[in-house]
C-alpha atoms as a PDB file:
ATOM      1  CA  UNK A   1     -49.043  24.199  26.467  1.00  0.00           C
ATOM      2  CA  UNK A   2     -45.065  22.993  26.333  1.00  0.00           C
ATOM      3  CA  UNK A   3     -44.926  22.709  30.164  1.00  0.00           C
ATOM      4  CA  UNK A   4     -40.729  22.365  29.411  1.00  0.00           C
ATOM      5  CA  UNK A   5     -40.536  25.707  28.355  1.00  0.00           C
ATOM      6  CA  UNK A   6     -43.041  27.232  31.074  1.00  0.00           C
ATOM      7  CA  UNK A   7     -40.291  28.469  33.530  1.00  0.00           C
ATOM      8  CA  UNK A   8     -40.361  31.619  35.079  1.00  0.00           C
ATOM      9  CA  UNK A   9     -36.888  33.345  35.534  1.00  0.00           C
ATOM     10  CA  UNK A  10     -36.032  34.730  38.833  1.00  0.00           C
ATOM     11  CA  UNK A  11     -32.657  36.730  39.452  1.00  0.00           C
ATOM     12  CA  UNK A  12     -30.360  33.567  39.949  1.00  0.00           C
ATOM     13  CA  UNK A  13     -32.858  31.367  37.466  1.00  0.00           C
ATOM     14  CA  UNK A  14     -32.389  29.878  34.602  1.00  0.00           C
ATOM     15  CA  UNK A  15     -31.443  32.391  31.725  1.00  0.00           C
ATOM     16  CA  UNK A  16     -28.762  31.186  29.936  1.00  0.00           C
ATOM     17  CA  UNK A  17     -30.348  27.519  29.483  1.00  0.00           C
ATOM     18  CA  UNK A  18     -30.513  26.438  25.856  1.00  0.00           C
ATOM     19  CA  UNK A  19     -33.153  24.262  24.263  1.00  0.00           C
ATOM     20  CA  UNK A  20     -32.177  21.301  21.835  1.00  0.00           C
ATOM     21  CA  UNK A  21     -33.270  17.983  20.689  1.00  0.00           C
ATOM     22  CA  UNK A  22     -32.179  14.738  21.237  1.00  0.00           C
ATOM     23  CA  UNK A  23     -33.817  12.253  18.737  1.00  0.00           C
ATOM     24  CA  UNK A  24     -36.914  12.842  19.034  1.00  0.00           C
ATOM     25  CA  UNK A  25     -36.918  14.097  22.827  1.00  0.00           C
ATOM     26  CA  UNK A  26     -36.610  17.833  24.136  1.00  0.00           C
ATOM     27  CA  UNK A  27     -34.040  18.738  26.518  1.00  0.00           C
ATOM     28  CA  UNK A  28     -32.782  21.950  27.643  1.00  0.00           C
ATOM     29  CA  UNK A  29     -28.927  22.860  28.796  1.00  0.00           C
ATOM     30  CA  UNK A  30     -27.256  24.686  31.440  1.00  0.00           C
ATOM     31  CA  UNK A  31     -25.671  25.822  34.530  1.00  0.00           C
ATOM     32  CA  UNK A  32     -27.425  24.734  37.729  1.00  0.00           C
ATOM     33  CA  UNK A  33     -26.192  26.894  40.438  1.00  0.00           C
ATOM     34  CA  UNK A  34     -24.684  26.693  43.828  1.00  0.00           C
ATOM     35  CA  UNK A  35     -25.057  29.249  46.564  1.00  0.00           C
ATOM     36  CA  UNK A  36     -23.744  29.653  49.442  1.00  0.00           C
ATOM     37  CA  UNK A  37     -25.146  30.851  52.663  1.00  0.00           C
ATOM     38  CA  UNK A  38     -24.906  34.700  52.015  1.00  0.00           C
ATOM     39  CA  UNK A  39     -26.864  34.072  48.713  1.00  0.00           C
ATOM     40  CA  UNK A  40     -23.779  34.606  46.376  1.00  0.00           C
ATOM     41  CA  UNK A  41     -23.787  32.271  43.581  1.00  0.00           C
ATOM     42  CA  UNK A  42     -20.189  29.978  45.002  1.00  0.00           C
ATOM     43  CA  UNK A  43     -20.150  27.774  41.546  1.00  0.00           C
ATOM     44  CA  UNK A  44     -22.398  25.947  38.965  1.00  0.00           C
ATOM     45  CA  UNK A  45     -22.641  22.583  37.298  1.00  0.00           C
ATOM     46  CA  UNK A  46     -23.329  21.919  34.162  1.00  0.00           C
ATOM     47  CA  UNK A  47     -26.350  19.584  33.319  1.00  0.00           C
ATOM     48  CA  UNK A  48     -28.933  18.586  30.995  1.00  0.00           C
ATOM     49  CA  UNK A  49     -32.991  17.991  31.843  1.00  0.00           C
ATOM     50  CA  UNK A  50     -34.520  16.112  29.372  1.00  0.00           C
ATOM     51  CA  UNK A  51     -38.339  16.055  28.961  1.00  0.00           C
ATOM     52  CA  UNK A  52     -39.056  12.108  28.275  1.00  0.00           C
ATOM     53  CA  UNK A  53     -43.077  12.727  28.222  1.00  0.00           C
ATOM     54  CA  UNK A  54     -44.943  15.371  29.322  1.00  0.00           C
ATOM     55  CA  UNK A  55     -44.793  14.029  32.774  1.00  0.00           C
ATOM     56  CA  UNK A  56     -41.326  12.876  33.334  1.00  0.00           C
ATOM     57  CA  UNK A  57     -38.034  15.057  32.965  1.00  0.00           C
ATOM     58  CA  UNK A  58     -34.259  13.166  33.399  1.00  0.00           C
ATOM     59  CA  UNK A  59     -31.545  15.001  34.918  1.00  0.00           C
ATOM     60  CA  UNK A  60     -27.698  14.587  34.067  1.00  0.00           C
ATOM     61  CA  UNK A  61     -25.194  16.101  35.552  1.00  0.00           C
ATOM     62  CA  UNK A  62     -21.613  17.152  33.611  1.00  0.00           C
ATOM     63  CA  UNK A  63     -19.043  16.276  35.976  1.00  0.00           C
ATOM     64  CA  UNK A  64     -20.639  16.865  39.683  1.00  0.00           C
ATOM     65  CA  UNK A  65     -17.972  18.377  42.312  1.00  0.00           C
ATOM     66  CA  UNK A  66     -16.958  15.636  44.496  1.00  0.00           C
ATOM     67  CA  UNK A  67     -18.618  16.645  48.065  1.00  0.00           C
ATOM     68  CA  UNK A  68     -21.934  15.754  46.222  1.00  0.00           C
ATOM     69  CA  UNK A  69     -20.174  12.095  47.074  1.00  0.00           C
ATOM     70  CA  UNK A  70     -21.012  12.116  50.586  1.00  0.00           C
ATOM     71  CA  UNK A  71     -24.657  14.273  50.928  1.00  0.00           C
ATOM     72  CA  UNK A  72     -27.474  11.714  51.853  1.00  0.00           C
ATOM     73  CA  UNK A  73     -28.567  11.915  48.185  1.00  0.00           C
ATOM     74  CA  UNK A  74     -25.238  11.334  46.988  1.00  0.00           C
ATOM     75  CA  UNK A  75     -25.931   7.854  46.078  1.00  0.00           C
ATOM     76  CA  UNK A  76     -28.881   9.008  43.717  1.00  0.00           C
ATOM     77  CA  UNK A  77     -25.804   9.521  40.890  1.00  0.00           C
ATOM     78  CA  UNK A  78     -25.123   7.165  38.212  1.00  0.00           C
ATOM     79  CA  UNK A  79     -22.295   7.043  36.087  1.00  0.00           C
ATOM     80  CA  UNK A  80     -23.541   6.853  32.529  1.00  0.00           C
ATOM     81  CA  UNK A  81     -20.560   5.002  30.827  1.00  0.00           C
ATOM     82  CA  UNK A  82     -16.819   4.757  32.491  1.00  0.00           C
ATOM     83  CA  UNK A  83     -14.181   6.682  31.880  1.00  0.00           C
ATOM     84  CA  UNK A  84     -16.764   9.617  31.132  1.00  0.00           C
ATOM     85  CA  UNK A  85     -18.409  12.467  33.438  1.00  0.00           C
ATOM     86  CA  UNK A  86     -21.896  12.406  32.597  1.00  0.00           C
ATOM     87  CA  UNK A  87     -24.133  11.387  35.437  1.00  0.00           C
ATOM     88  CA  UNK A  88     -27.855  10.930  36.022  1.00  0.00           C
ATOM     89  CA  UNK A  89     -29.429  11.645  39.066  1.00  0.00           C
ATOM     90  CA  UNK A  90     -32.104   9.312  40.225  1.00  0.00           C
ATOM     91  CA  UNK A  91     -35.322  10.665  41.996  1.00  0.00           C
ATOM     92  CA  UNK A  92     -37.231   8.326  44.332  1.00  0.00           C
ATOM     93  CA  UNK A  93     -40.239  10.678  42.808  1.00  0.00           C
ATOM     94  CA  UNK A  94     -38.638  11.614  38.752  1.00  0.00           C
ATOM     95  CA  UNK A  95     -39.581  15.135  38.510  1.00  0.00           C
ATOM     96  CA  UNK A  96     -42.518  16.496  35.952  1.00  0.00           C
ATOM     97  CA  UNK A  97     -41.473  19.095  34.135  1.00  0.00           C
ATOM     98  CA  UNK A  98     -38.302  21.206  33.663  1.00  0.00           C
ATOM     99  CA  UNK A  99     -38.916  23.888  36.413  1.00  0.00           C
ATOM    100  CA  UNK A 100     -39.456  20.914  39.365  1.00  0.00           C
ATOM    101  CA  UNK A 101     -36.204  19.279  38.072  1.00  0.00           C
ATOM    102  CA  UNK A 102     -34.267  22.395  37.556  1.00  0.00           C
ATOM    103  CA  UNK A 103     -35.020  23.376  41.165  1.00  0.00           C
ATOM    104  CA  UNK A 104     -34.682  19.940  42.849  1.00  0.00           C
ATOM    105  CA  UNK A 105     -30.997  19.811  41.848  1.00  0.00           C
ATOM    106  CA  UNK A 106     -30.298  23.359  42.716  1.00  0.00           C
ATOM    107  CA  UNK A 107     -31.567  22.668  46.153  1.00  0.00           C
ATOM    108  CA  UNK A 108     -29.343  19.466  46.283  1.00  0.00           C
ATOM    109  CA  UNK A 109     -26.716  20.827  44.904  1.00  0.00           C
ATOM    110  CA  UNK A 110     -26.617  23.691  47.542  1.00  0.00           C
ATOM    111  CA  UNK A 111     -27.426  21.879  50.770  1.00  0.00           C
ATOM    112  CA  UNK A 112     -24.087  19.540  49.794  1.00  0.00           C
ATOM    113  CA  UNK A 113     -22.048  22.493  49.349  1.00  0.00           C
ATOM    114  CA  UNK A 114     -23.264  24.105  52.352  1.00  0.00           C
ATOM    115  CA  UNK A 115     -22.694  21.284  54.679  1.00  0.00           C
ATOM    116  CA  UNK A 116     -18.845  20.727  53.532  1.00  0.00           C
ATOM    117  CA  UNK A 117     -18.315  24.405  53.294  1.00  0.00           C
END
């Protein structure tokens, strides 16, 4: 079974992600979304999970909105290479597949907007 590709959508979910390959690695693309309180999708960020076994998935993030900065995970982004807006975000436990991932950084993503909103 390609446990990448085993995501079930829900309303707000993941439609409009795109597989791809990267070398010899699959990865998928898309917007992860941002809701605010009253359930209404507020904005997105574009990102990339990449499936580096079939037990680990890396997450990037295309330039992340700047209140990410100070949320208590904030410090789990890494600048890839300077001057550019690719980041990866660092799990103290990596995700294992694309659906964990893809809903980790939704949640993230979220909570930070809700508490500077």
């Amino acid at each position: 079974m390609n446990r990448g590709l085993c995501f079930v959508e829900t309303v707000v979910g993941p439609f409009d992600w795109r597989p791809e390959r990267i070398g010899t690695l699959r990865a998928l693309s898309g917007r992860f979304l941002i809701t605010g309180r009253d359930g209404i999708v507020k904005s997105f960020v574009n990102g990339r999970i990449v499936l580096t076994s079939d037990t680990l998935a890396d997450v990037y993030l295309y330039d992340p909105p700047i209140f990410l900065k100070h949320h208590r995970h904030g410090r789990c982004l890494q600048l890839l290479r300077p001057n550019e807006k690719w980041f990866k975000v660092h799990f103290e436990k990596p995700p294992r597949d694309f659906s964990a991932a893809y809903m980790y950084v939704e949640h993230f993503l979220t909570e930070a907007y809700w508490v500077t909103h």
